[in-house]
Every structure is written in C-alpha cells, then in structure tokens.
Protein backbone atom coordinates (compact mmCIF):
# COMPACT_ATOMS: atom_id res chain seq x y z
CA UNK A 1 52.81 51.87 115.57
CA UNK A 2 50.81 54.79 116.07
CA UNK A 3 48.75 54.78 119.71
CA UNK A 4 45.58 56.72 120.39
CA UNK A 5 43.77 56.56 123.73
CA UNK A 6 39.81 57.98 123.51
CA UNK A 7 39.14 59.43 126.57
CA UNK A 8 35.38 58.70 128.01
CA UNK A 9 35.48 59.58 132.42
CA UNK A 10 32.38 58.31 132.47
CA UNK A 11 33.92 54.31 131.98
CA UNK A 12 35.42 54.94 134.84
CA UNK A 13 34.36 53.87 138.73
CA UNK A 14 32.78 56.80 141.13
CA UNK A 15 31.35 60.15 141.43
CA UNK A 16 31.95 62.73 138.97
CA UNK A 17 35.21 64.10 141.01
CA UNK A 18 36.57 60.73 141.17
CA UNK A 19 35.91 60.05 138.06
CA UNK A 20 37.68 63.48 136.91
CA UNK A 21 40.76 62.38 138.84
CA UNK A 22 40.88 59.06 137.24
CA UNK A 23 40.73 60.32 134.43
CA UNK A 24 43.62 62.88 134.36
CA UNK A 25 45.58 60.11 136.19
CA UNK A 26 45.22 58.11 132.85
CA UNK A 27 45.69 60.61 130.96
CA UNK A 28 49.10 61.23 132.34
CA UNK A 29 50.06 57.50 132.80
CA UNK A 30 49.16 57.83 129.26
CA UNK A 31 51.81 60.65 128.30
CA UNK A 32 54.47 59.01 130.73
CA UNK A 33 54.17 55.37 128.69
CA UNK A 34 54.85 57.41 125.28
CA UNK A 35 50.78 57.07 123.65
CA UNK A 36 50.96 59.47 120.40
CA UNK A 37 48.16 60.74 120.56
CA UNK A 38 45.23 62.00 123.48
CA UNK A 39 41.39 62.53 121.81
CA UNK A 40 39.50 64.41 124.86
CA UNK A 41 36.25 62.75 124.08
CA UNK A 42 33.88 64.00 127.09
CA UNK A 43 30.85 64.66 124.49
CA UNK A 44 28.66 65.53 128.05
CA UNK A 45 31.11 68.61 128.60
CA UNK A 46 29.76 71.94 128.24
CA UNK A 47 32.45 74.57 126.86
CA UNK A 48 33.43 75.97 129.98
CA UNK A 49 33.48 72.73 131.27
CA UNK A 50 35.54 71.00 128.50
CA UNK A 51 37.64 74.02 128.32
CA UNK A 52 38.79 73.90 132.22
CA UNK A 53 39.18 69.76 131.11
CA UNK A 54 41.15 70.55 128.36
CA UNK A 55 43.23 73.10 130.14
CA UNK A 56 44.03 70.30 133.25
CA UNK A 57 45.20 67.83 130.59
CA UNK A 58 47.38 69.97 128.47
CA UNK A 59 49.34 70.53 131.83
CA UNK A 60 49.56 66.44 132.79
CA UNK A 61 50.83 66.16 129.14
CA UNK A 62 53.17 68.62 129.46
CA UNK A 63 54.34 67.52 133.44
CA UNK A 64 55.05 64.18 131.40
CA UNK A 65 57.37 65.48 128.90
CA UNK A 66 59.05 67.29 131.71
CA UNK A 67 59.89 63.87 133.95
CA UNK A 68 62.20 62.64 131.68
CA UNK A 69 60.14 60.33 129.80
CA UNK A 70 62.65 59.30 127.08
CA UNK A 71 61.62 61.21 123.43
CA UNK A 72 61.24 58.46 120.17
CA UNK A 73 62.01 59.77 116.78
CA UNK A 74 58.20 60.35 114.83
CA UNK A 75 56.62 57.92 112.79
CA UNK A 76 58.05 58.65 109.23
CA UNK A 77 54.27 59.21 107.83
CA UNK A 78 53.58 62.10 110.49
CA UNK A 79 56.76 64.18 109.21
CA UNK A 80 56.28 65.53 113.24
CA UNK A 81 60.02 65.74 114.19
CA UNK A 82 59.92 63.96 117.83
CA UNK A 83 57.11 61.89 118.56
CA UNK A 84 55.61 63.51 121.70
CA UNK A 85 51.87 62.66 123.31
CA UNK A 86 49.69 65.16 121.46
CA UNK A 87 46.33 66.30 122.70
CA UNK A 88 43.46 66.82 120.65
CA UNK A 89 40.10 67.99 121.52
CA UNK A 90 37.09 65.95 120.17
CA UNK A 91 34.80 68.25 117.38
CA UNK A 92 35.60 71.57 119.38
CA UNK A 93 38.12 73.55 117.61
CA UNK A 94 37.06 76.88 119.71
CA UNK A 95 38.11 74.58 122.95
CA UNK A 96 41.04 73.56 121.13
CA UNK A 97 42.13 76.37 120.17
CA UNK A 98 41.71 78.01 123.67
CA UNK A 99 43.04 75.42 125.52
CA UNK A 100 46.09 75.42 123.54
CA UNK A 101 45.40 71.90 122.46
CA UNK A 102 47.63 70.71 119.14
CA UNK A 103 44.63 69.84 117.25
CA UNK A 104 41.11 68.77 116.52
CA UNK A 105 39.27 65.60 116.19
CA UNK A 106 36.48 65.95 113.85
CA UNK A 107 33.54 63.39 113.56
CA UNK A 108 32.20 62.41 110.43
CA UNK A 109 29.28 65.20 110.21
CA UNK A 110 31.71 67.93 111.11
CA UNK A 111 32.92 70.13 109.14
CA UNK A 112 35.59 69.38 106.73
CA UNK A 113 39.21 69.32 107.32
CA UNK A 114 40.26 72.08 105.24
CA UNK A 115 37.68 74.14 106.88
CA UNK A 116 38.67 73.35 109.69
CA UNK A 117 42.14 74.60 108.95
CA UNK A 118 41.22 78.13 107.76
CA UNK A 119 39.89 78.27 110.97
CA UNK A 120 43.04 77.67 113.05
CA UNK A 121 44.80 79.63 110.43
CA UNK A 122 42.40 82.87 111.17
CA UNK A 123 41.99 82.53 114.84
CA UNK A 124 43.55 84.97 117.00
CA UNK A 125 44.84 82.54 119.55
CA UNK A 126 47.05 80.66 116.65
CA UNK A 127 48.73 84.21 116.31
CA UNK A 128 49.74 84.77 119.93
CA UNK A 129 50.15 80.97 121.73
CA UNK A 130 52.88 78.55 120.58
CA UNK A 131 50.27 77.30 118.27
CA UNK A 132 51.62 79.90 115.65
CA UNK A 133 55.04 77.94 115.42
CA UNK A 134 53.69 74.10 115.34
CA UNK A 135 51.11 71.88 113.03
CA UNK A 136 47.34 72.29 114.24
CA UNK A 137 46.48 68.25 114.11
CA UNK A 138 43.41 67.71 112.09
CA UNK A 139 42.01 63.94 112.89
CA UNK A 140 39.13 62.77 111.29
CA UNK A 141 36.27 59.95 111.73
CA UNK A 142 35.82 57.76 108.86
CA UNK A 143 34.24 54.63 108.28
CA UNK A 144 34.32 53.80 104.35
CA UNK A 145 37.09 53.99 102.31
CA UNK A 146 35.60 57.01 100.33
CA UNK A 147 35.70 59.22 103.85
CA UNK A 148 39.17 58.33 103.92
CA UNK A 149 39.99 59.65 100.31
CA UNK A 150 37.77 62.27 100.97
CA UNK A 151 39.46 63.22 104.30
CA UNK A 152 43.03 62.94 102.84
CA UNK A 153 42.23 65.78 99.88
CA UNK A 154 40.52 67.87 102.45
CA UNK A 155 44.33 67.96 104.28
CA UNK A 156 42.96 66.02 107.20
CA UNK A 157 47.07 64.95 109.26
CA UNK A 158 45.33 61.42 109.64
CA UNK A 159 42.41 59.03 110.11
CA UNK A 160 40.53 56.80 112.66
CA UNK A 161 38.81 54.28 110.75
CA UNK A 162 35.91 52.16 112.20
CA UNK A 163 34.35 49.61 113.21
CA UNK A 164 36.79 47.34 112.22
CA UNK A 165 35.55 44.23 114.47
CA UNK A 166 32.25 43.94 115.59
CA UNK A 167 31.59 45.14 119.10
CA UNK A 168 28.49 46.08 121.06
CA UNK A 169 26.08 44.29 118.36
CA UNK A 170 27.60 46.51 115.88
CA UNK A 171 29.03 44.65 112.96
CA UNK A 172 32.44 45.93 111.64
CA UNK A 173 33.85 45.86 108.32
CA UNK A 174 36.73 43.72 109.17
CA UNK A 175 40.32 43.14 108.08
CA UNK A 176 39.35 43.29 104.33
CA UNK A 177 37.22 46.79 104.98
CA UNK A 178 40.46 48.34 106.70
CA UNK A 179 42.88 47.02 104.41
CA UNK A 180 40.82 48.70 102.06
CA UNK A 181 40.36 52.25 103.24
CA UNK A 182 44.30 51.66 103.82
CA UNK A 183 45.41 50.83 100.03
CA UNK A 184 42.67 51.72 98.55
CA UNK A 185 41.63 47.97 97.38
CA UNK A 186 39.93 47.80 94.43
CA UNK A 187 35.88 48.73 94.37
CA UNK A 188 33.22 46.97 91.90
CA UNK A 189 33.65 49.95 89.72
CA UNK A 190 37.60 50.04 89.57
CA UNK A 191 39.42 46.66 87.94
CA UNK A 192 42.16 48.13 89.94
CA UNK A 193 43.63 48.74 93.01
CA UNK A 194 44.22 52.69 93.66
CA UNK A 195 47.62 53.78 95.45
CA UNK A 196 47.59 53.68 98.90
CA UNK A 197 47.05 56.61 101.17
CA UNK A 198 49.30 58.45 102.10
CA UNK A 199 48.00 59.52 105.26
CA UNK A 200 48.11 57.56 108.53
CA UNK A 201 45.09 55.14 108.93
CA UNK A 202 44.02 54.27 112.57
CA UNK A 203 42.14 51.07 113.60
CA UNK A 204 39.57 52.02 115.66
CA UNK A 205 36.39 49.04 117.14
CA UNK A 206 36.86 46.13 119.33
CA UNK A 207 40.84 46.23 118.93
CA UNK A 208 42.65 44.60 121.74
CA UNK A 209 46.10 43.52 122.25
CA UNK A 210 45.74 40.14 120.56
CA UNK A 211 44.12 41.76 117.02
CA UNK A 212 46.49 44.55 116.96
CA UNK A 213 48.79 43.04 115.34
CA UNK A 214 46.36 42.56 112.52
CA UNK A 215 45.39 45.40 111.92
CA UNK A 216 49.00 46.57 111.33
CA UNK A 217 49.37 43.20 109.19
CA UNK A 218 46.53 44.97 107.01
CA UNK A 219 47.83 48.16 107.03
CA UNK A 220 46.53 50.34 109.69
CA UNK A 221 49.34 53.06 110.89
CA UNK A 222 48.61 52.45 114.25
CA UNK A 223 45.37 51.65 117.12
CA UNK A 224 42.92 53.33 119.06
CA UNK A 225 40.64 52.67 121.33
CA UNK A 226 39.01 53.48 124.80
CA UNK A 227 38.66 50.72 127.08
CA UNK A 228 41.41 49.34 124.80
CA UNK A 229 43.46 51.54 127.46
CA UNK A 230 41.15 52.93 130.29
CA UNK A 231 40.55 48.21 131.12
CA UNK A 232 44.33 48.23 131.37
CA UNK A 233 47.45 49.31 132.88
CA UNK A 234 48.53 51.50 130.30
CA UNK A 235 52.52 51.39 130.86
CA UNK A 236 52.60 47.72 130.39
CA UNK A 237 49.92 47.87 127.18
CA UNK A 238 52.17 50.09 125.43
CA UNK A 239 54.95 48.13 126.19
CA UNK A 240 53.26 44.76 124.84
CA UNK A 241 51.85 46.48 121.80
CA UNK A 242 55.19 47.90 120.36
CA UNK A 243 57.17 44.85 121.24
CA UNK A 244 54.89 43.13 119.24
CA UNK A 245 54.92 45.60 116.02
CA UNK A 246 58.70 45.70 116.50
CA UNK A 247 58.55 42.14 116.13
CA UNK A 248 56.57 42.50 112.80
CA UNK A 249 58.94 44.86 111.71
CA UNK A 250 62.26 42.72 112.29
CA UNK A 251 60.23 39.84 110.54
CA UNK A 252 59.30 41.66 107.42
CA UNK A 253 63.20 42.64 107.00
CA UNK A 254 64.12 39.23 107.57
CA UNK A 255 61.96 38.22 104.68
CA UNK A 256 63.05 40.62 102.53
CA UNK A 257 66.38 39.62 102.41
C-alpha cells in the first residue's frame, strides 16, 4: 500500500508561524512513520516562499532517513529500489527543481507529463544536484479513467485519482469509477474490458481508515489524503493502514491456494 499525505498548513490551528511549525512537524512525523510519498500543496505560497518551504522539508525528510527509521523494500509497481518518503512539489517544477525535490505533482490543467519531463531533463539543476543520478517523480491529477490512460502514455510515474467518495457536497465516482480508471473496466463504447494500468493508481476523496481497505479491494495502489493524516496521529495511522492491507494480502494467498 502506497501512502500519500497532501500537505495544506492552513488545516492546521494558529498563526501563520505556528502553523509553519506544525506543519514541518507533520511532515517529519510523516517521514519517520515510513509515508511514500510528501505532495507540498501550499497553493497560497509565492515562489520564494514555497521555495524556502520546500527547502525546510527536504531537510526533515532527509533528518528522518538519517534516525534510523528502518528502510522497506519498494512497491514492485514503482521499480524505486528502497521505498523511502519522497517529496514532491505541487504544479511547480521550477520550485522542484530548485529545492532539490524528487518530483512534481501536476494538476489536471498542467502541462503534460512528458513535458514535464523534457523539462527536468534540460534544466541545469538536474545536471549538477543528485537529481542527475535518480528518477524525477512525475504525479498527476486525474479524475476519469481517460486522464489516467492519458497520463500513463504521457510517462506520468503514477496517479491520484479523485473523488472517489463524496465529500464536501461533492459527489464522487465511487468504488465502480476507481476500479475503473484502475483496470480499465469496460466503457459503453468497448464490449470489453481493456488491460489494466500499469501505473500506480492512488485513491484520493473522503478516504479514511475504515474505506481504505476498499479502495485497495478495487484496485487502487495505495491512499492519499490530507486531513486523512493532518486529523490523526500519523505513526499509529500508518501502522493501522498497512496492518490492514497486509491482512488483505495474507487473505488473497490463502485463497489462492
């Protein structure tokens, strides 16, 4: 199971310094508890100010690796070698790429993944920063199963689909719309079902620890979410969510025996 904490400070209690703090405090609580992946989400942020962000978070990341936080092999789908907390910055590959970030988040009306790419590939600072020797991350935003094709030829590393449950007064496409942007499940057009993607899918919309489970049922990769982790103690989430896919997983060997 795939985890993927959304940052937003401004869910968070106090002034903007506090809320800074608490913020970087999650974000490292985050890294310590083993969550795959950190989207820096502050859409408020100018580029100076997302930059400095950026830069503060990259170094709580890193402190994490450094305490002896014990290293998991890499989901087989990411091809990553270990499977350490990876930052990316949301739509702002210059901040990325300056920040030394390992990748990009792009939203549905950015630009496209392979775009994207020839960017990182051109940029000075992939040529001198230990960006040069590791996989730019390329995330994308999708919320039909089309984007998801779509993002998967453009060479996007993986997706974030949503809404998947309704939340806010915004109705989600439910189990049967994420199970098919995950297998491609057959459209009006198609008597068939396509192949599945091949590319990690992540549930993304009113997920909480008791749907989770779900979504993986269905087909989703992995979760992500915002107050998903910023509402809880994130060490004992994590815990709770991969006990419970590992219990999917020992159940779906014992029934194929």
């Amino acid at each position: 199971m795939l985890l993927y904490y959304i940052t937003d400070r401004r869910q968070l209690r106090g002034s903007e310094a506090e809320q800074r703090r608490a913020l970087l405090n999650k974000i490292s609580q985050a890294a310590r508890s083993g969550v795959d992946y950190i989207q820096l989400r502050e859409k408020d942020l100018g580029a100076r100010e997302l930059l400095h962000l950026a830069t503060e978070a990259r170094e709580k990341i890193a402190e994490a690796a450094g305490s002896g936080r014990e290293t998991r092999n890499s989901h087989p789908e990411m091809g990553n070698g270990k499977r350490e907390t990876r930052l990316l910055i949301n739509s702002r590959i210059d901040v990325a790429l300056a920040s030394g970030a390992d990748g990009v988040h792009l939203r549905g009306d950015d630009i496209s993944a392979a775009d994207a790419r020839v960017i990182w590939t051109k940029a000075p600072a992939a040529r001198t920063s230990q960006l040069a020797t590791c996989n730019f991350l390329i995330a994308r935003s999708c919320h039909t199963a089309e984007e998801v094709r779509r993002a998967e030829s453009d060479g996007a590393d993986f997706v974030v689909f949503a809404p998947v449950f309704e939340k806010g007064g915004v109705q989600g496409v439910g189990l049967e719309g994420l199970r098919a942007a995950c297998r491609h499940a057959p459209q009006a057009s198609t008597p068939e079902a396509s192949p599945a993607v091949r590319i990690p899918v992540l549930a993304l919309g009113g997920v909480t620890l008791e749907n989770a489970r779900a979504c993986m049922e269905a087909g989703a990769a992995g979760i992500a979410g915002i107050r998903l982790f910023q509402e809880n103690d994130i060490s004992e989430l994590v815990a709770r969510l991969r006990a419970n896919a590992n219990l999917e997983t020992a159940k779906e060997g014992k029934d194929a025996k």
